[in-house]
Protein backbone atom coordinates (compact mmCIF):
# COMPACT_ATOMS: atom_id res chain seq x y z
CA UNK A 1 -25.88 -3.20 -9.94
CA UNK A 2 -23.51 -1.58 -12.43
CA UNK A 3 -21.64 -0.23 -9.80
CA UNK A 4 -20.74 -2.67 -6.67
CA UNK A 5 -19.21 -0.02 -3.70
CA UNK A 6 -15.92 -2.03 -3.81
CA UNK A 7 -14.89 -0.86 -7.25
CA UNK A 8 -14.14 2.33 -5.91
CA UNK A 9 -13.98 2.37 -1.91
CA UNK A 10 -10.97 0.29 -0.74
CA UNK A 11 -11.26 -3.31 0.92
CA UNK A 12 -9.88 -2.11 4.53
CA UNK A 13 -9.80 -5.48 5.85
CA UNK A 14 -6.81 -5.79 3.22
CA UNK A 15 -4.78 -2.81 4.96
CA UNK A 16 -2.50 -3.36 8.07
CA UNK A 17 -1.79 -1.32 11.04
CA UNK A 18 1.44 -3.31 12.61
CA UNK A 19 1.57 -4.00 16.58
CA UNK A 20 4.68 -3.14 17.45
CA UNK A 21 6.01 -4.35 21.21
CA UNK A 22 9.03 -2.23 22.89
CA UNK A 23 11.37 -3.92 25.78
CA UNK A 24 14.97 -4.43 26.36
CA UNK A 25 17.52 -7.34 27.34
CA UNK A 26 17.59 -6.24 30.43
CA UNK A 27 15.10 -8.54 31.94
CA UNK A 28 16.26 -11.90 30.10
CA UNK A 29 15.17 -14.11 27.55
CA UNK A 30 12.08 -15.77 29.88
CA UNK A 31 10.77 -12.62 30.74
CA UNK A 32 11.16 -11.71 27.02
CA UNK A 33 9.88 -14.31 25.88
CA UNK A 34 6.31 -13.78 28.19
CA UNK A 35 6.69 -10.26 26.51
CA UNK A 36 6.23 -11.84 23.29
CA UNK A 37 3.54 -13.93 23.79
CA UNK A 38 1.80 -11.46 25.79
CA UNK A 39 2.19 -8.99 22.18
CA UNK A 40 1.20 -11.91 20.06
CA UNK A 41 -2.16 -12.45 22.17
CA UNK A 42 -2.94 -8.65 22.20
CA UNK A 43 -2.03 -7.74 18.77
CA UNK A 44 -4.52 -11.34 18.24
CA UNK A 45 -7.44 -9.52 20.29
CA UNK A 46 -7.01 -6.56 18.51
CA UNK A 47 -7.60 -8.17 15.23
CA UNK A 48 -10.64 -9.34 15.97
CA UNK A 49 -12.21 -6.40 17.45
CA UNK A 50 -15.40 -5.74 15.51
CA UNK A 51 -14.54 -2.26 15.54
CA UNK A 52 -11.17 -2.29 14.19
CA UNK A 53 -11.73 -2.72 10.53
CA UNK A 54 -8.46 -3.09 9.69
CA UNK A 55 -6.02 -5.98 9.91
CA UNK A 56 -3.45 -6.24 12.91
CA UNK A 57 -0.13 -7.60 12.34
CA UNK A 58 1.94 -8.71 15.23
CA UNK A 59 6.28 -8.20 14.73
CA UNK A 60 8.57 -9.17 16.74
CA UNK A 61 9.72 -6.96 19.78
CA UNK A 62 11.70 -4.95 19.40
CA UNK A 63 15.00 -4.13 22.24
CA UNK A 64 17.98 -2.59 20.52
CA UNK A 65 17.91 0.82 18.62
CA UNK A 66 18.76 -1.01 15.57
CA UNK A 67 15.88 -3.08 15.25
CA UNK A 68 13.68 -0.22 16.13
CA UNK A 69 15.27 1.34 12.50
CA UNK A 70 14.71 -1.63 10.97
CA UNK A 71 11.33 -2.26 11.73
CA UNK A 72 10.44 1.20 11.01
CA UNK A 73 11.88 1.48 7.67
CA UNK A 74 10.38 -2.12 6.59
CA UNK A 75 6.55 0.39 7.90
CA UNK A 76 7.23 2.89 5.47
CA UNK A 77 8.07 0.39 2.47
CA UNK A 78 5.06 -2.10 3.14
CA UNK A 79 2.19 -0.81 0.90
CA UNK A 80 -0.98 -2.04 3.08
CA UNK A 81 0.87 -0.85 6.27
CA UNK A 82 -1.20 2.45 6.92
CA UNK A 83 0.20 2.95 10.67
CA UNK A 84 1.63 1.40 13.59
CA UNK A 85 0.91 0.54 17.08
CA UNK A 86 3.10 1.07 20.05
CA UNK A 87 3.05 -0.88 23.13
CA UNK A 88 5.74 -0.68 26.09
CA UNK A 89 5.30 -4.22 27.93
CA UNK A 90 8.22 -3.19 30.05
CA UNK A 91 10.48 -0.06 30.15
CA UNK A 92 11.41 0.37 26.84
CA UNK A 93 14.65 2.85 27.23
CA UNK A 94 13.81 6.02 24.71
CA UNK A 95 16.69 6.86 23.09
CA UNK A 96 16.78 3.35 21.39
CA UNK A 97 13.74 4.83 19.14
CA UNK A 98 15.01 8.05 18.22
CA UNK A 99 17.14 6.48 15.08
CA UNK A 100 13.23 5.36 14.11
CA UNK A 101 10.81 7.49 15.15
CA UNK A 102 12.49 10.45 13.41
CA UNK A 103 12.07 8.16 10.02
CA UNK A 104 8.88 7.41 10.58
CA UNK A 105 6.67 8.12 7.70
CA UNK A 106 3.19 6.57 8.67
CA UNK A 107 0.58 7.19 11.18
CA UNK A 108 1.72 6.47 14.92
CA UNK A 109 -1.18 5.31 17.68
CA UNK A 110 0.05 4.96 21.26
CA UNK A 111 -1.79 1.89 23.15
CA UNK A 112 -1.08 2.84 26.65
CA UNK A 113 -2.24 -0.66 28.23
CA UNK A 114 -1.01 -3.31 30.28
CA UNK A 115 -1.52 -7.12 29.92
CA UNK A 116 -3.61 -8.11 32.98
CA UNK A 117 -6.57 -6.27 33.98
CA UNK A 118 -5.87 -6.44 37.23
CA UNK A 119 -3.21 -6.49 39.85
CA UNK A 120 -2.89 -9.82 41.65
CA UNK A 121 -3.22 -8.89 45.13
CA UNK A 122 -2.41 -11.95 47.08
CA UNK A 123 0.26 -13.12 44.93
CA UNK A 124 2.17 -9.76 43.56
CA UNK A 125 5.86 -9.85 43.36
CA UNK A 126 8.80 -8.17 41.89
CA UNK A 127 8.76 -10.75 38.83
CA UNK A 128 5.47 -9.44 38.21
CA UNK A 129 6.47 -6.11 38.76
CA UNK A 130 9.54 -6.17 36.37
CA UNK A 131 7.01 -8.08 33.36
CA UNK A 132 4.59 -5.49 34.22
CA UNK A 133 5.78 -2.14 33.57
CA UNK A 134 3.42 -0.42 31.52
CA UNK A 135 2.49 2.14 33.59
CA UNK A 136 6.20 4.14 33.34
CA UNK A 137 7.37 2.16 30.68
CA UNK A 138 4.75 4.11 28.10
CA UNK A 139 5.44 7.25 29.85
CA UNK A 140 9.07 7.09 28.69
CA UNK A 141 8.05 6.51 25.31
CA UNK A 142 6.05 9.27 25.40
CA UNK A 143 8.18 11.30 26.66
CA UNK A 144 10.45 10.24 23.34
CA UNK A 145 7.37 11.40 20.92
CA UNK A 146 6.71 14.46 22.62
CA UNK A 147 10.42 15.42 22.52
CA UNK A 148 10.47 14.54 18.71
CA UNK A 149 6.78 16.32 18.21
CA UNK A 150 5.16 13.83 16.55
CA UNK A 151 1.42 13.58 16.29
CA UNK A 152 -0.11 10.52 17.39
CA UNK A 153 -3.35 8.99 18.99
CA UNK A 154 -2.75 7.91 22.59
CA UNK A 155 -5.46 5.19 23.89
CA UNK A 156 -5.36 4.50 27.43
CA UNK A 157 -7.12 1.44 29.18
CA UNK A 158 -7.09 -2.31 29.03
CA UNK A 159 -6.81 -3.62 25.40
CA UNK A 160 -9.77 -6.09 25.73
CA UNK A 161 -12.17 -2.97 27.06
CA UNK A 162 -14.48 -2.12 23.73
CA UNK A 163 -13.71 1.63 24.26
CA UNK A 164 -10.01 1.29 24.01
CA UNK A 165 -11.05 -1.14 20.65
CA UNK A 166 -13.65 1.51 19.81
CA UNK A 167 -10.91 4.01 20.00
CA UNK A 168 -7.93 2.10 18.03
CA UNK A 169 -10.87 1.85 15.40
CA UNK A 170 -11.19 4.79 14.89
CA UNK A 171 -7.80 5.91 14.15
CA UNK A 172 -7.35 2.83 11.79
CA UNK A 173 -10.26 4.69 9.88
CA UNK A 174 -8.47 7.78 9.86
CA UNK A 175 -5.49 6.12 8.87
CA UNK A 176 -6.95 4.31 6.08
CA UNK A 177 -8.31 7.91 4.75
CA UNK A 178 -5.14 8.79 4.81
CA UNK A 179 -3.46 6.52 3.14
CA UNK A 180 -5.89 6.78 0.80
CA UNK A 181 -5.19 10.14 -0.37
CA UNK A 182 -1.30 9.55 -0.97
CA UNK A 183 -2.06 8.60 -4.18
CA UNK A 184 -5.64 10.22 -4.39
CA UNK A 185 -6.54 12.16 -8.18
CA UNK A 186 -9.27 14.75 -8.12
CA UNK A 187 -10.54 15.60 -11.72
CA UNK A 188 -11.43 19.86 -11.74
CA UNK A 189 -13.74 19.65 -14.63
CA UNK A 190 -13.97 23.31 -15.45
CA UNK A 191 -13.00 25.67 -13.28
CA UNK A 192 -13.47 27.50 -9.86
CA UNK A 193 -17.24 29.17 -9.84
CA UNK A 194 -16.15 33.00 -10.43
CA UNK A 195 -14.95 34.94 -7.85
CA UNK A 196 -15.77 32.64 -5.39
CA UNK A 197 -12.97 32.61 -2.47
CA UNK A 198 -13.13 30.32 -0.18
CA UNK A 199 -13.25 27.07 -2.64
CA UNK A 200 -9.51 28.41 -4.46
CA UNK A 201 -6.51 27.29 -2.44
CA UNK A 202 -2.97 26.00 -3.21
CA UNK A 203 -2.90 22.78 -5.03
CA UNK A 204 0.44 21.66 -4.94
CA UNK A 205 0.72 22.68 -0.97
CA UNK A 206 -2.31 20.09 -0.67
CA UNK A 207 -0.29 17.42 -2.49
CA UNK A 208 2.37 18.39 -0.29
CA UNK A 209 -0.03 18.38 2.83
CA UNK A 210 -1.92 15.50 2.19
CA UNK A 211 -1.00 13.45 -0.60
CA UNK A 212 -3.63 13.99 -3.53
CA UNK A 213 -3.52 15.35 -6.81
CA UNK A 214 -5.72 17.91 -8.37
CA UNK A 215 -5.45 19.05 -12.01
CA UNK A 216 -8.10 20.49 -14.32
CA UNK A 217 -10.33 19.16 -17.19
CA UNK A 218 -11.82 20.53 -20.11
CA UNK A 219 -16.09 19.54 -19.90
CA UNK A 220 -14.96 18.09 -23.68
CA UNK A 221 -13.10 15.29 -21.63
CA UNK A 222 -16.47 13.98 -20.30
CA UNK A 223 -18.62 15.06 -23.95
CA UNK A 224 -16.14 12.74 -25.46
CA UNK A 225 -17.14 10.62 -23.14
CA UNK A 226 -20.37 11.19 -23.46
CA UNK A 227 -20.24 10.70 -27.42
CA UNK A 228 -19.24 6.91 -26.83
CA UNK A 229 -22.01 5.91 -24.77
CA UNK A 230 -24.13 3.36 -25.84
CA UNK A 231 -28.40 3.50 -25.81
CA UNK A 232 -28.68 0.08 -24.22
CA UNK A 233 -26.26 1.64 -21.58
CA UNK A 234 -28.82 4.07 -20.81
CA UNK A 235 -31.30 1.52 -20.84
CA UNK A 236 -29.93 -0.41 -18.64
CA UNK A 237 -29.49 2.25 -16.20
CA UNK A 238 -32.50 4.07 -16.53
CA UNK A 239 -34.22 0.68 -15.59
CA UNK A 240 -31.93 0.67 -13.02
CA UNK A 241 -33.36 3.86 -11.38
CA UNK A 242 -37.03 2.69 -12.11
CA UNK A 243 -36.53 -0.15 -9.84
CA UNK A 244 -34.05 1.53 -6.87
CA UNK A 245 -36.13 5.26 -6.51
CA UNK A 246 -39.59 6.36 -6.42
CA UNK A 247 -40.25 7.63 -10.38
CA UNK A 248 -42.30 10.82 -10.49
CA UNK A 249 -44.82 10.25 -13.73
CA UNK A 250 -43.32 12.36 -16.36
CA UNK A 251 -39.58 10.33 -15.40
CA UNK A 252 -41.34 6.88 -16.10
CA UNK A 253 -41.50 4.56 -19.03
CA UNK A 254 -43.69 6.54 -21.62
CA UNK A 255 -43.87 9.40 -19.40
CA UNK A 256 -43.60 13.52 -21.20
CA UNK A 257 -40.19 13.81 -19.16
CA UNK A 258 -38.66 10.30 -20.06
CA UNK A 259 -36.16 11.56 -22.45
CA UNK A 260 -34.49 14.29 -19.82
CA UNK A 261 -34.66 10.58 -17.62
CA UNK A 262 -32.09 9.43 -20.07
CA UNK A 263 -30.43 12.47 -20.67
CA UNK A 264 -29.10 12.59 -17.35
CA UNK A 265 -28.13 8.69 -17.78
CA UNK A 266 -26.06 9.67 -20.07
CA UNK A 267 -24.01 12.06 -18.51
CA UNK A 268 -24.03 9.71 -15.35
CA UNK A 269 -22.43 7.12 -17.36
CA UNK A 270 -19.80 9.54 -19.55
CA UNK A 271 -18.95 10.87 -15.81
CA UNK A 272 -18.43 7.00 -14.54
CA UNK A 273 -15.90 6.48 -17.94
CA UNK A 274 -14.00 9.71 -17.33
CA UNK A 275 -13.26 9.38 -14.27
CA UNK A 276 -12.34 4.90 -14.52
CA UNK A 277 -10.45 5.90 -16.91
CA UNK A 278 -8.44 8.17 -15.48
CA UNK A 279 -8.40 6.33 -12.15
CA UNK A 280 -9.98 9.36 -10.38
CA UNK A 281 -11.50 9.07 -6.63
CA UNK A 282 -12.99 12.96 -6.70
CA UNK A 283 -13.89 15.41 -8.85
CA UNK A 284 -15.84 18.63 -9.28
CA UNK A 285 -17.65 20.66 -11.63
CA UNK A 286 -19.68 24.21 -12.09
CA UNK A 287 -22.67 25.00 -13.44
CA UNK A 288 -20.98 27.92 -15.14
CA UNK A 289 -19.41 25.53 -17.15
CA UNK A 290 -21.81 22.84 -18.75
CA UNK A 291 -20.88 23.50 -22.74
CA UNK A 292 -21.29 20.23 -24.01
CA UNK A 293 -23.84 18.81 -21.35
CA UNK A 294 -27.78 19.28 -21.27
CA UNK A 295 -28.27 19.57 -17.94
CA UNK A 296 -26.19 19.81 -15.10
CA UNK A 297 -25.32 16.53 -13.12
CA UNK A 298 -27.83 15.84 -10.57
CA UNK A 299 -28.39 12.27 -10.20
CA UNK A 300 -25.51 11.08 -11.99
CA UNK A 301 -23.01 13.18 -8.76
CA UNK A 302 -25.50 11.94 -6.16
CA UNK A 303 -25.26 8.59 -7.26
CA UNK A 304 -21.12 8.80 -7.69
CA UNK A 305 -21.21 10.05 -4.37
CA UNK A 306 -23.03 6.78 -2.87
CA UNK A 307 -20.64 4.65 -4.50
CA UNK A 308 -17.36 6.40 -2.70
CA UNK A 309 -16.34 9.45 -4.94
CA UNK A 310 -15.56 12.49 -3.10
CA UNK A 311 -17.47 15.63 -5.06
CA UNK A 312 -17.34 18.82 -4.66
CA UNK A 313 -19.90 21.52 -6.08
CA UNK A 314 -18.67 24.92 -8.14
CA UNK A 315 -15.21 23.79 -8.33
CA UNK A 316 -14.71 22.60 -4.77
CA UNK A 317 -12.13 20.26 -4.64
CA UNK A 318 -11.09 20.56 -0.85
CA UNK A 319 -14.39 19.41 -1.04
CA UNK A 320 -14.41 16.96 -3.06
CA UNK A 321 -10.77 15.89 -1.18
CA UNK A 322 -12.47 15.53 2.09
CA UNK A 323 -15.58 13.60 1.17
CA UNK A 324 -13.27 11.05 -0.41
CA UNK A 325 -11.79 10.95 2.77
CA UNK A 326 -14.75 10.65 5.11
CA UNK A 327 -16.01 8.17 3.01
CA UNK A 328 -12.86 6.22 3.26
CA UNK A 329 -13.27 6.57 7.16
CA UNK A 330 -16.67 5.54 7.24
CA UNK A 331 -16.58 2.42 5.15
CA UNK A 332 -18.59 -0.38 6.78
CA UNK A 333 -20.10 1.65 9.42
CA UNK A 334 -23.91 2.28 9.55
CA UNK A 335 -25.32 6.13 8.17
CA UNK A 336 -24.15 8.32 5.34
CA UNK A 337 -21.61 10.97 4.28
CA UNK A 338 -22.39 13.99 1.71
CA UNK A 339 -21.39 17.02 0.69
CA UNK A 340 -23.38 19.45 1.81
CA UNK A 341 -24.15 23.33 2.26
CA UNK A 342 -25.95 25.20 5.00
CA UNK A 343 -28.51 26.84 2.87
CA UNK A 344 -31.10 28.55 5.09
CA UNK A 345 -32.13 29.54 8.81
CA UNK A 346 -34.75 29.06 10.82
CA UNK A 347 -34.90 32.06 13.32
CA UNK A 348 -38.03 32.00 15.55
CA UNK A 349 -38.04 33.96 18.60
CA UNK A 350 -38.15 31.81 22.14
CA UNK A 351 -36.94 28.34 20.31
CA UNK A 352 -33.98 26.11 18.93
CA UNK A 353 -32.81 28.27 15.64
CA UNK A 354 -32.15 25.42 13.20
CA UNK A 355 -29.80 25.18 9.67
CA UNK A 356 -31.76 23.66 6.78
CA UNK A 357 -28.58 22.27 4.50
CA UNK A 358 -29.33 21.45 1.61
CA UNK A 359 -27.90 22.29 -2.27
CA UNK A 360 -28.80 22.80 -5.57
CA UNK A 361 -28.72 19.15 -6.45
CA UNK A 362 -26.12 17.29 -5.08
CA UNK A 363 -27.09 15.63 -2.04
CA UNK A 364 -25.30 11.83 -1.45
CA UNK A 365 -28.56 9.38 -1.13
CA UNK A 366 -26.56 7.28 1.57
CA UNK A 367 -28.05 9.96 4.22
CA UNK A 368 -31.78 9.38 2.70
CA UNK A 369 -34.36 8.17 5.67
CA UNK A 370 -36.33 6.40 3.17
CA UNK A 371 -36.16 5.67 -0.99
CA UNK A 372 -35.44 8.66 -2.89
CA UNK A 373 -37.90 10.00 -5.00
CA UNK A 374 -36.31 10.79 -8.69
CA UNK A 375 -37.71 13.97 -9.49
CA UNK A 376 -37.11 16.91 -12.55
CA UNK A 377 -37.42 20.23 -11.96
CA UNK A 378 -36.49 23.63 -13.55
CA UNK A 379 -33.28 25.35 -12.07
CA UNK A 380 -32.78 28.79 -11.93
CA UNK A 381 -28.89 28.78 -13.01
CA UNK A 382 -27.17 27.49 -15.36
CA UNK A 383 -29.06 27.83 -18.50
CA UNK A 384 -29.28 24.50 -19.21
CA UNK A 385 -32.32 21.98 -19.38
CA UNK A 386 -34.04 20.73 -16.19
CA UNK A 387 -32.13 18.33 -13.93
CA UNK A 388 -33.37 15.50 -12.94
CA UNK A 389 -32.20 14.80 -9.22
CA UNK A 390 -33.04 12.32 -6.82
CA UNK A 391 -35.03 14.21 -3.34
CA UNK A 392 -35.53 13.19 0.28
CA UNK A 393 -35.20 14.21 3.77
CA UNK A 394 -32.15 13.01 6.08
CA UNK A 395 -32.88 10.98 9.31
CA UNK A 396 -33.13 12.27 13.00
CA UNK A 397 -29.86 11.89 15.05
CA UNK A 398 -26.38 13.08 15.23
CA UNK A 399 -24.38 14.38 12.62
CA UNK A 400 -21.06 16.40 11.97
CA UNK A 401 -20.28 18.36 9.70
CA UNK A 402 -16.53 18.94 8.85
CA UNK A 403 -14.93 21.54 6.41
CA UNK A 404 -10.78 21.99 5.27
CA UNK A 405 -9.94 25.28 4.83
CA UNK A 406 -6.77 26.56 2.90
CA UNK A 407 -5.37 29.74 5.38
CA UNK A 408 -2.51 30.18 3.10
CA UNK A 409 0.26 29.51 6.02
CA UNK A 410 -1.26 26.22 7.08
CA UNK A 411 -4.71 24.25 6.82
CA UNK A 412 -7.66 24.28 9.07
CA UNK A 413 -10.48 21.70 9.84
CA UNK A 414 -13.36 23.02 11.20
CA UNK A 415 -15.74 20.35 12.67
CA UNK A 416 -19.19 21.19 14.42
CA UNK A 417 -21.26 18.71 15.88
CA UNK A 418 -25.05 18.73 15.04
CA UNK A 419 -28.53 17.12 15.71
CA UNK A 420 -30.15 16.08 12.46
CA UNK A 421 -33.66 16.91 13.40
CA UNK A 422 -37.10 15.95 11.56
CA UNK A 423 -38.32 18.84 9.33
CA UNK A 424 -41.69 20.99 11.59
CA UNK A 425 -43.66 20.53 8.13
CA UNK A 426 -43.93 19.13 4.97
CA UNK A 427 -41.69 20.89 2.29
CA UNK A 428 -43.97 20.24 -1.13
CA UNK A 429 -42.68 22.97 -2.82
CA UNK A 430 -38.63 22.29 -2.20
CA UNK A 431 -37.51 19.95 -4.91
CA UNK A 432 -33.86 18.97 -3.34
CA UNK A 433 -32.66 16.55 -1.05
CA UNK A 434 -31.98 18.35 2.53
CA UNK A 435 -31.43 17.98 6.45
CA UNK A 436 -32.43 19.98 9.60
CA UNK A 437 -29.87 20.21 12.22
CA UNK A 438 -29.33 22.00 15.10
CA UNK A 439 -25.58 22.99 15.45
CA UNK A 440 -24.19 22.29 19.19
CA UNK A 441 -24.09 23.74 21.46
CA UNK A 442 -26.75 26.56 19.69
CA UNK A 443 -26.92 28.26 16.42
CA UNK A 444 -26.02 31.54 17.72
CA UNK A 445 -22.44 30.23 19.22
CA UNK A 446 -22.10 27.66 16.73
CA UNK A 447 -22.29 29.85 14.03
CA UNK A 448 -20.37 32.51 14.93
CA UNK A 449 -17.55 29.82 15.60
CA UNK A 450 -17.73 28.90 12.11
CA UNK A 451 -17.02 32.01 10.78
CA UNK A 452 -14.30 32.92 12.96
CA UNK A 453 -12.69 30.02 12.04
CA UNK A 454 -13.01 30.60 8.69
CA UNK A 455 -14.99 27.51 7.61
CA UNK A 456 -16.26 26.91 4.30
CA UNK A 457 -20.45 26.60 3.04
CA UNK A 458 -19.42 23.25 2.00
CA UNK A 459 -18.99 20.93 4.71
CA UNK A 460 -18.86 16.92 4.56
CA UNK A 461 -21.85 15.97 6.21
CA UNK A 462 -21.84 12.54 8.01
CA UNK A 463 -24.24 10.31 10.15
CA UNK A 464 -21.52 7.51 10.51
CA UNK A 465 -18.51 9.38 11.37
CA UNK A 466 -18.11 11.66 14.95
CA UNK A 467 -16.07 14.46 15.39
CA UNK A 468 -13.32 12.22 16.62
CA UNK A 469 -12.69 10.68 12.91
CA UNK A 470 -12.18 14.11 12.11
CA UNK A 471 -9.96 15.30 14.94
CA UNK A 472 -8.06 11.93 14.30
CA UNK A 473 -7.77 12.52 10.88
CA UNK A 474 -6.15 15.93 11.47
CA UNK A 475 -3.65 14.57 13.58
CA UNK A 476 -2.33 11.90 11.18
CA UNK A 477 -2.47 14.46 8.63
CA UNK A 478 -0.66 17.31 10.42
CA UNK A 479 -3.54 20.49 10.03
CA UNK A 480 -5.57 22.16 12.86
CA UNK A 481 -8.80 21.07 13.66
CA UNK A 482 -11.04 23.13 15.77
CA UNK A 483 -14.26 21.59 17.17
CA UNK A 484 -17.20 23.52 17.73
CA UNK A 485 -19.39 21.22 20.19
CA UNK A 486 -21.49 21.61 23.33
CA UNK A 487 -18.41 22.86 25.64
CA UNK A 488 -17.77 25.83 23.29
CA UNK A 489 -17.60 29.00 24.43
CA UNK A 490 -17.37 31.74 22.12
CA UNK A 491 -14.69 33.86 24.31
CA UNK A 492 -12.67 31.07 24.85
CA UNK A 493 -12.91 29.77 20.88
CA UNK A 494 -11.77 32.99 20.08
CA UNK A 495 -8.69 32.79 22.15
CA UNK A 496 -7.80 29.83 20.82
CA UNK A 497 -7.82 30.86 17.11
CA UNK A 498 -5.98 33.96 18.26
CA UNK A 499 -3.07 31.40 19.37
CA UNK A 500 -2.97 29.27 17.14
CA UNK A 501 -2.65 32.18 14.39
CA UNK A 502 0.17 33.59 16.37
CA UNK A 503 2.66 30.78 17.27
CA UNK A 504 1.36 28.03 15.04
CA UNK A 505 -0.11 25.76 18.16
CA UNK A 506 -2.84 23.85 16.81
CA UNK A 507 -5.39 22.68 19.83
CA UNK A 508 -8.67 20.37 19.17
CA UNK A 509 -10.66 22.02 21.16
């Protein structure tokens, strides 16, 4: 392959989240030295949780306020630590964390846990008591973030249970997104599709927001691109797509259509230089702006998208931001993440009302049910040549979809949970990659929700991630979410964007 995922997706297993244990002298060196081991064989467990992708480092306890401060500040130099995990073995006295905590400049999950599963009936004593002091001990700490409000992720249950693991993992994945976008570029190649509202924002409040960088691009940065590509480069890649997709005739070798084939080779590969080069994760582009370009990028975004880019369509870059970042999340895990756009209804009296989501092109192949077929057709806009795009159907199950919104004052994430759903009949005649969902809890509610919200036509579609990724991700990054799911009532959804607008409250749900 000329593109191995790993180029451009990060190795997670080479990030850190660090264990960190809380106590005090109190007790005396045996019982802190069980409190130790106890952390060491936790933090061990935890490691080697299938579903914690990410590497976890035991450190010392910690008992006096200044090694709280100095642990904390050694978190937010480390470059592979993306977060931290807090466990109170024993009561942990509060005020020894303010000095760090209000430093603290990377995610924060709260394992509420103790070390035995179990209370030892027949044998229970005050020395297991005082070792054993979880259960108020985390509460004080809690207390302590709640006074400071800080976000964080609080997991409650016994650290070897796979839902507590399941639950830690997915924060780590949301951390890892997060980290990933601190030093995140998005490439704007052109500009905004005209008039369009809702994919503008503020640029430099993002950066502030959420770490990554967006500036703008001429279309003559990728032609120039473009000019140095080689013809055994498309060769080699157009033989590439022979052997991975389902050719339609006039796309194969000696085929009427062949040249378009390696036309949009071309601009696959000048898009792969542009954005090496610049050491871009994201980009977007317009098909009111294609100077330069025969057609616009069908394949060659789809394809970028499979491989990790974030992409987003007439200028998009929230977008394109948020992809990036869902993709980051989702490394590893089975089912695939696109941009997407809820295109059409279905409407039919006395039955489920259904979104088909689709776009003009670009449609990420990871959410394919079977091998793409690699297909040219005309396109109405543009007034350019005939893309060539890759089309298929996405698989039955559940889905999200997930959109950022810019609200001026603040940022919103709007996340819906959907049922990807077979399509009733063949679709000859629609030449685009799609999927069929049914939006929980119904399309009349779920809808309406959206709206009200505020949330963009271009979502990030995913069939690996779950709204929790989402509502995780939000946390660590400091924005509203609101989640639009089978509990959602429209009354109540209301009331809670009404709040939030008016005192800055952000709820989940």
């Amino acid at each position: 392959m000329l593109h191995p995922e790993s180029m451009i997706l990060p190795n997670l297993k080479q990030l850190e989240v660090w264990f960190i244990t809380g106590s005090q002298h109190l007790y005396g060196p045996e019982t802190l030295k069980q409190v130790a081991a106890d952390s060491q064989a936790i933090a061990a467990g935890l490691d080697a949780a299938a579903d914690i992708p990410v590497k976890v480092v035991f450190k010392p306890i910690v008992t006096t306020p200044e090694e709280v401060r100095n642990l904390i500040l050694a978190a937010n130099s480390a470059p592979n630590c993306i977060g931290l995990v807090a466990w109170m073995h024993t009561f942990s006295p509060a005020k020894m964390w303010i000095g760090g905590l209000t430093i603290l400049q990377k995610p924060l999950c709260h394992l509420h846990t103790q070390f035995s599963r179990e209370i030892p009936w027949s044998s229970i004593d005050m020395d297991f008591m005082n070792l054993n002091q979880s259960a108020h001990g985390g509460r004080e700490f809690g207390f302590m973030v709640s006074r400071l409000r800080m976000n964080r992720k609080v997991v409650v249950g016994h650290w070897q249970d796979s839902e507590v693991q399941r639950e830690v993992g997915v924060w780590t994945r949301a951390a890892a997104a997060r980290h990933d976008l601190q030093t995140a570029k998005i490439a704007r190649i052109g500009d905004n599709m005209r008039e369009v509202a809702v994919t503008e924002g503020n640029k430099v409040s993002a950066q502030i927001q959420f770490g990554f960088a967006v500036n703008g691009y001429g279309l003559g940065d990728v032609v120039a691109h473009q000019n140095n590509v080689a013809d055994a480069q498309i060769d080699q890649l157009c033989g590439e797509y022979d052997e991975a997709y389902v050719m339609a005739d006039s796309l194969r070798k000696g085929g009427a259509r062949r040249e378009a084939l390696r036309d949009a080779a071309r601009i696959e590969l000048a898009l792969r230089s542009f954005l090496t080069s610049g050491g871009f994760v994201g980009y977007t582009d317009t098909f009111e702006n294609l100077h330069g370009l025969k057609q616009l990028p069908g394949i060659a975004s789809q394809r970028l998208m499979a491989d990790g880019y974030g992409f987003g369509a007439e200028g998009d870059w929230k977008a394109a931001a948020l992809l990036r970042a869902a993709k980051v999340m989702a490394v590893g895990l089975p089912g695939g993440t696109s941009f997407m756009e809820d295109y059409t209804y279905h409407l039919p009296e006395g039955s489920d009302a259904l979104v088909l989501g689709s776009h003009m092109l670009e449609i990420c192949p990871t959410i394919a049910a079977g091998r793409p077929s690699c297909e040219i057709h005309p396109l109405g806009i543009g007034g350019k040549e005939d893309p060539v795009r890759l089309v298929f159907d996405a698989p039955s199950g559940p889905a999200v979809n997930a959109t950022l919104v810019d609200l001026s004052d603040r940022y919103r994430l709007v996340v819906n949970n959907v049922d990807v759903v077979s399509p009733l009949a063949p679709l000859p005649k629609l030449p685009v990659a799609r999927a069929l969902w049914k939006p929980a809890p119904d399309l009349k509610t779920a809808a309406a929700a959206w709206i009200y919200a505020g949330g963009s036509h271009h979502p990030t579609f995913s069939q690996a991630l779950t709204s929790e990724h989402f509502d995780d991700f939000a946390d660590i990054t400091g924005v509203e979410c609101v989640l639009i799911d089978s509990y959602t009532r429209l009354r109540e959804f209301k009331h809670q964007l009404r709040v939030s607008d008016s005192t800055g409250v952000f709820a989940t749900r």
